[in-house]
Protein backbone atom coordinates (compact mmCIF):
# COMPACT_ATOMS: atom_id res chain seq x y z
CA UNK A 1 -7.71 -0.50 -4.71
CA UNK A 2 -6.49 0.74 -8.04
CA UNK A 3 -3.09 -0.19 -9.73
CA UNK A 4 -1.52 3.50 -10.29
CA UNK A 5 1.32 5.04 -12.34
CA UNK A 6 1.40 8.10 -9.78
CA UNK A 7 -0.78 9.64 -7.44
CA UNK A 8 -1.12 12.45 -5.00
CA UNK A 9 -4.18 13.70 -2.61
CA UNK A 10 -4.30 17.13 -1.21
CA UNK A 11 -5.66 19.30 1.51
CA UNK A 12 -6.72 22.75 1.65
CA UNK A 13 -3.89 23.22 -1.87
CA UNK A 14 -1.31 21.05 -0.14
CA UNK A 15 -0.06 18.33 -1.28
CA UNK A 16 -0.33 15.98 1.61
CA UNK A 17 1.00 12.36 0.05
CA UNK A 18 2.46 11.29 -3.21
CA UNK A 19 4.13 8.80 -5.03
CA UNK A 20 5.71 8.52 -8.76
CA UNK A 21 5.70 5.68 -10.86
CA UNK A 22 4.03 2.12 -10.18
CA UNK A 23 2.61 1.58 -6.99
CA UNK A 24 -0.79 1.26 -5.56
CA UNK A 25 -4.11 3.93 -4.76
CA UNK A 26 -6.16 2.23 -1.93
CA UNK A 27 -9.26 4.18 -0.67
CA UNK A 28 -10.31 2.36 2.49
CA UNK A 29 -13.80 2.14 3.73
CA UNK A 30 -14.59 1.04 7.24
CA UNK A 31 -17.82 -0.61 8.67
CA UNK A 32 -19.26 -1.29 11.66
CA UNK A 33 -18.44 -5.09 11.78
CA UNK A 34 -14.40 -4.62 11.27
CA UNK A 35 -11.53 -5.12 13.23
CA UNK A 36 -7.90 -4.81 13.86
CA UNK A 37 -7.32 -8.47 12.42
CA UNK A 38 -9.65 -7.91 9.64
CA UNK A 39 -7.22 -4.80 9.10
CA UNK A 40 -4.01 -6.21 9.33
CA UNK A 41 -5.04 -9.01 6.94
CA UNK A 42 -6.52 -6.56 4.78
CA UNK A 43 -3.06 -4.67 4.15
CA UNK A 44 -1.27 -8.26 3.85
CA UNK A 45 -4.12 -9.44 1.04
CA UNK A 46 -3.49 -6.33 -0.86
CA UNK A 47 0.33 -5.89 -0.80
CA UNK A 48 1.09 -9.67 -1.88
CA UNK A 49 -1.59 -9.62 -4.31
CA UNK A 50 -0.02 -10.40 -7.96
CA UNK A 51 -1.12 -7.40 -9.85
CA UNK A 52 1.76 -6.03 -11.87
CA UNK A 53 3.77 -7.73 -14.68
CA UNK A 54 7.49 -7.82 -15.78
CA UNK A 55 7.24 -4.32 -17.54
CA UNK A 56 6.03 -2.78 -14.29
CA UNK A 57 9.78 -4.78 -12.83
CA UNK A 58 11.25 -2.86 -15.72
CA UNK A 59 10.05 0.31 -15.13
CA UNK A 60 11.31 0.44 -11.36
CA UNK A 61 14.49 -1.54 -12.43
CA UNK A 62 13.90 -4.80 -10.50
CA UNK A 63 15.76 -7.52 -11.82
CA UNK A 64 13.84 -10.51 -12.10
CA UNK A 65 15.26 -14.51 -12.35
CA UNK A 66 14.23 -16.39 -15.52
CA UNK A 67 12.02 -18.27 -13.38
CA UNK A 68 9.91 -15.81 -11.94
CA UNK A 69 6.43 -15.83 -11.97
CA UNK A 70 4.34 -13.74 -14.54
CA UNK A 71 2.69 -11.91 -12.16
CA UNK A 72 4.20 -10.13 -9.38
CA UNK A 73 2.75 -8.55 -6.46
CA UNK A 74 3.47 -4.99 -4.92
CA UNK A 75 5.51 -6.75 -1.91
CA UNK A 76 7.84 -8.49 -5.03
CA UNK A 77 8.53 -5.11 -6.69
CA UNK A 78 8.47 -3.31 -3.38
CA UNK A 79 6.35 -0.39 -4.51
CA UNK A 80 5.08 2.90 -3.07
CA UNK A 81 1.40 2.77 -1.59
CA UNK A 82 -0.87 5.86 -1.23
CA UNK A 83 -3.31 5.27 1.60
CA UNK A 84 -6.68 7.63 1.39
CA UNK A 85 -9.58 7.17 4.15
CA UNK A 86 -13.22 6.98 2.14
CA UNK A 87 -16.51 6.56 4.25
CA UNK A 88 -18.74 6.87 0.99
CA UNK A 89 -17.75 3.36 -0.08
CA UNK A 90 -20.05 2.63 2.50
CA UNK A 91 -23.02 4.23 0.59
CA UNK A 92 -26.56 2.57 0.76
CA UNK A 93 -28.00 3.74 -2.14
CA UNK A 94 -30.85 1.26 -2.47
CA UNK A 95 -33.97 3.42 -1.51
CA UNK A 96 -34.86 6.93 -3.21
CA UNK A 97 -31.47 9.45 -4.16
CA UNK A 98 -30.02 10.39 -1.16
CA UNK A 99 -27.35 8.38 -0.54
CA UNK A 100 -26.79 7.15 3.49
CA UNK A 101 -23.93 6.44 5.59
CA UNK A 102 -24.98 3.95 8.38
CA UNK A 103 -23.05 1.14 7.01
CA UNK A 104 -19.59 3.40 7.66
CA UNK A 105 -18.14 3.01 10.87
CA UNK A 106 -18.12 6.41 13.12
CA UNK A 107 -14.88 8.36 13.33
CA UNK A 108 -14.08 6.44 16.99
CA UNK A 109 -14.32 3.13 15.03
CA UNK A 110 -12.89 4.05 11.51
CA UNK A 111 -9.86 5.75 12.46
CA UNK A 112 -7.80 3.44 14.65
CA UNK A 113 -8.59 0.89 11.93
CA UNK A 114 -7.74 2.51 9.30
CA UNK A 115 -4.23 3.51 11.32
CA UNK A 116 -3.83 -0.37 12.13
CA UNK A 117 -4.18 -1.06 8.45
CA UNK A 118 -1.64 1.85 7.50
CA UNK A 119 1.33 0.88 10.03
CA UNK A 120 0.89 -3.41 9.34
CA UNK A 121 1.82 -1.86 5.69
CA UNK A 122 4.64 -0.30 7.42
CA UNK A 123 5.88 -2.76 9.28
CA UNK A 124 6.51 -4.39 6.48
CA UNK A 125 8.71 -1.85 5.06
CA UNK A 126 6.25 -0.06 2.69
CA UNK A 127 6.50 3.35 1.47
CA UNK A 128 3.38 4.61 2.42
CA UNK A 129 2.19 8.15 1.68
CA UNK A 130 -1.44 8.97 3.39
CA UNK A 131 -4.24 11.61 3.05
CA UNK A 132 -6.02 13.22 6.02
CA UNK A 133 -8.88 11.19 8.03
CA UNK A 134 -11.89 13.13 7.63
CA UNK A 135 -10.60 15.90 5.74
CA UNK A 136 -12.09 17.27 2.30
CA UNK A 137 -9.05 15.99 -0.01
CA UNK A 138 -8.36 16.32 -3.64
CA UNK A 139 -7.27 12.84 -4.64
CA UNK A 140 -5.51 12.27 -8.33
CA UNK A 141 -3.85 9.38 -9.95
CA UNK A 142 -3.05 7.79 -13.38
CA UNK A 143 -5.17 4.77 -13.18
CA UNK A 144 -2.76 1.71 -14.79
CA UNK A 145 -5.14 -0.32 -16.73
CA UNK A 146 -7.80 0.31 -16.07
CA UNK A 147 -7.16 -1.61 -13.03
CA UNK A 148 -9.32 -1.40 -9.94
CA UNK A 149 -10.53 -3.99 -7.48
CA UNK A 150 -12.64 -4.36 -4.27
CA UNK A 151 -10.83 -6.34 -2.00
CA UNK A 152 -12.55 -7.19 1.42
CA UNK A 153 -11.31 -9.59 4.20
CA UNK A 154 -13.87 -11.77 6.76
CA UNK A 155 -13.97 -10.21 10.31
């Protein structure tokens, strides 16, 4: 997951999913061992997550009380999320230089996961802009930090 001032992933020259200004980049990865609760809890952990400060309030004009906390989470500034599906983060690249894919969950698995995870973000009102599940994208974004994180959730 990667704190973003923009991003946008295509297919095939198209731009398939965007969003401008502070929000969030999340390439998801699933394995074998996941599940729909595991998902669901995975999109909660990640949208209430206190990532962004009072500039990033300022810059998409949310007024804070004096009171607030110093670090606010996507869900607080209600920001734009940009979804992308990424079996590679399941690389095992322990023996020789060929990476393998056996820890990734098969398309039948991944998918509905990875849709479960994209509509609990929904359901909770998010803006959510996708790529295309097992598609050869072009993914860009203005990384705001540095900032990137692995986030992972039991079950």
């Amino acid at each position: 997951m990667q704190r973003a001032a923009g991003g946008q992933v295509s297919v095939d020259g198209e731009v398939v999913g965007a969003f401008v200004g502070p929000g969030l980049v999340i390439l998801i990865g699933v394995t074998h061992s996941d599940t729909t609760a595991a998902a669901t809890a995975l999109a909660d952990k990640i949208y209430d997550m206190r990532l962004f400060s009072h500039e990033h309030a300022k810059a998409v004009g949310v007024e804070l009380p004096a009171d607030a906390s110093r670090e606010l989470s996507a869900a607080d500034l209600k920001l734009p999320v940009l979804v992308i599906s990424q079996f590679t983060l399941y690389a095992e690249t322990k023996k020789g230089r060929r990476p393998t894919w056996d820890q990734a969950a098969p398309r039948p698995v991944a998918e509905p996961l990875i849709e479960v995870f994209i509509q609990a973000l929904r359901d909770r009102g998010v803006d959510v802009a996708t790529g295309r599940f097992g598609a050869d994208m072009q993914v860009s974004l203005v990384n705001d930090g540095p900032f990137t994180i692995t986030v992972e959730v039991d079950g």
